[in-house]
Protein backbone atom coordinates (compact mmCIF):
# COMPACT_ATOMS: atom_id res chain seq x y z
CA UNK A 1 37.41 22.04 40.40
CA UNK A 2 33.83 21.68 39.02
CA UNK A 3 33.43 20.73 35.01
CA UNK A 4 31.75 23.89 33.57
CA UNK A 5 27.47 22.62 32.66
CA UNK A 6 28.36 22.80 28.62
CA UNK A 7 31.57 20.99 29.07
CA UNK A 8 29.42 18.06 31.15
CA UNK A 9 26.83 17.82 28.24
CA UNK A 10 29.82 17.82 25.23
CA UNK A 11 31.34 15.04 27.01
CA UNK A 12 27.75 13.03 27.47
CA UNK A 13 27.49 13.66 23.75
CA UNK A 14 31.48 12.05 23.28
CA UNK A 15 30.34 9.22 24.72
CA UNK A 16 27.23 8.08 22.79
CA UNK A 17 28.96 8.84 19.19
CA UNK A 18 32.06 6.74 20.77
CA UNK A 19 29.36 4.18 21.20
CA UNK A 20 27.37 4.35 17.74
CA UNK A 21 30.95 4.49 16.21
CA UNK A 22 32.24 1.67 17.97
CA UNK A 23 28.98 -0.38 17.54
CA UNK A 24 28.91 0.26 13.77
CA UNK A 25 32.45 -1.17 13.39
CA UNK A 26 32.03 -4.37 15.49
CA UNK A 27 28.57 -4.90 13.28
CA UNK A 28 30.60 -4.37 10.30
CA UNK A 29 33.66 -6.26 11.09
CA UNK A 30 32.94 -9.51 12.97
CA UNK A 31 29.13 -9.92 10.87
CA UNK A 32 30.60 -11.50 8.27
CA UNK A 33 28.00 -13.56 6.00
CA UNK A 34 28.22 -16.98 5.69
CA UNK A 35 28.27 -18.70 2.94
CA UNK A 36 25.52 -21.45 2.33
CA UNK A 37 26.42 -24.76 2.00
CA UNK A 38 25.34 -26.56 -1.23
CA UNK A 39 25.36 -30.33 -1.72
CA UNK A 40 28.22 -32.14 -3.00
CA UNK A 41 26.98 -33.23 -6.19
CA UNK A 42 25.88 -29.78 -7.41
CA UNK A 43 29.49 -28.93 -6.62
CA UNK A 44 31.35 -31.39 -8.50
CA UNK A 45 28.71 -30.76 -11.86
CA UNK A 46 29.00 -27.20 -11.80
CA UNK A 47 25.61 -26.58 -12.03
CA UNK A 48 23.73 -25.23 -9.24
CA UNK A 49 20.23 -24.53 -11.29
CA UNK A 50 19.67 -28.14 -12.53
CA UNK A 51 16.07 -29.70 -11.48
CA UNK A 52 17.49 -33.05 -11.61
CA UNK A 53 16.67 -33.67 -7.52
CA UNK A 54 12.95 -33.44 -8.79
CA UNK A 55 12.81 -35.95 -11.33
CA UNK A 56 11.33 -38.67 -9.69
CA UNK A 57 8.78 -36.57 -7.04
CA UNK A 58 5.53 -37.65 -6.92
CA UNK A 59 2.49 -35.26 -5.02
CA UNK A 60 -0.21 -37.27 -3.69
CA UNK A 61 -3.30 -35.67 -4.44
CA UNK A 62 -5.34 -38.13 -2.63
CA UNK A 63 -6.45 -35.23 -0.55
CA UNK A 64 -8.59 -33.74 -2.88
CA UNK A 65 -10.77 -37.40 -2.83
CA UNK A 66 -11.52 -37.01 1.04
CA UNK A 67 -14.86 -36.25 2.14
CA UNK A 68 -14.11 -33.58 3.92
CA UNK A 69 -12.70 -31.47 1.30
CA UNK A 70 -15.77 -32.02 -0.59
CA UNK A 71 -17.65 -31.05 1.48
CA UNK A 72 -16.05 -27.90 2.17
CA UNK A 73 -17.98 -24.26 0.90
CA UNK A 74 -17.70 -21.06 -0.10
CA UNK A 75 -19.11 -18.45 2.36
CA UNK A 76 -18.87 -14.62 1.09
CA UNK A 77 -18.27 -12.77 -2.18
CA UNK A 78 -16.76 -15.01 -5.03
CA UNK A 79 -14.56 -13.83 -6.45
CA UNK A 80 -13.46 -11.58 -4.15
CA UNK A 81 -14.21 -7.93 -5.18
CA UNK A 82 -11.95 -5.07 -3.49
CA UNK A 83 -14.18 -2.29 -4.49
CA UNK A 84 -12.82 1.71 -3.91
CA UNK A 85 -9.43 1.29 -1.60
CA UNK A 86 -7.15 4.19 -0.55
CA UNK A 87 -7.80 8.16 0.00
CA UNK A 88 -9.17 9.91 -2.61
CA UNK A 89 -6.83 12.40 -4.24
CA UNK A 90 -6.41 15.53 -2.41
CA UNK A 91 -4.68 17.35 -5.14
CA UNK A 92 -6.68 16.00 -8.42
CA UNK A 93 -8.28 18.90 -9.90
């Protein structure tokens, strides 16, 4: 008995929307989002916005004293000018 050629395609057609379906419910039911960890002692204050870690940081600047980065230039346009960007309006009067 041979499957009539619009019967064939319907089927084909069953068969990919099985697999967006079942795709779609495996990404929706095993991707669960984890939840990120947070240290201990945030947890036990109850505040999680405090800046208290950065109290004591200290940023070296000594950078900026090298030769090198003196001695660095600027080459082009400063400051940088972006001049006329985009299409002009097709539909401006």
């Amino acid at each position: 008995m041979a499957i009539p050629k619009g019967q064939n395609k319907f089927i084909l057609y069953l068969i990919v929307a099985l697999g967006f379906i079942a795709g779609y419910y495996y990404h929706t039911a095993f991707n669960v989002a984890k939840p990120i960890p947070l240290p201990a002692n945030l947890l036990q204050s109850g505040k999680s916005d405090t800046l208290a870690p950065f109290k004591n940081l200290q940023i070296d600047f000594g950078i900026l004293d090298n030769n090198r980065y003196r001695k660095l230039q600027i080459y082009g346009e400063q400051p940088v000018n972006p001049g006329q960007t985009g299409k002009r309006n097709l539909f401006a009067p």
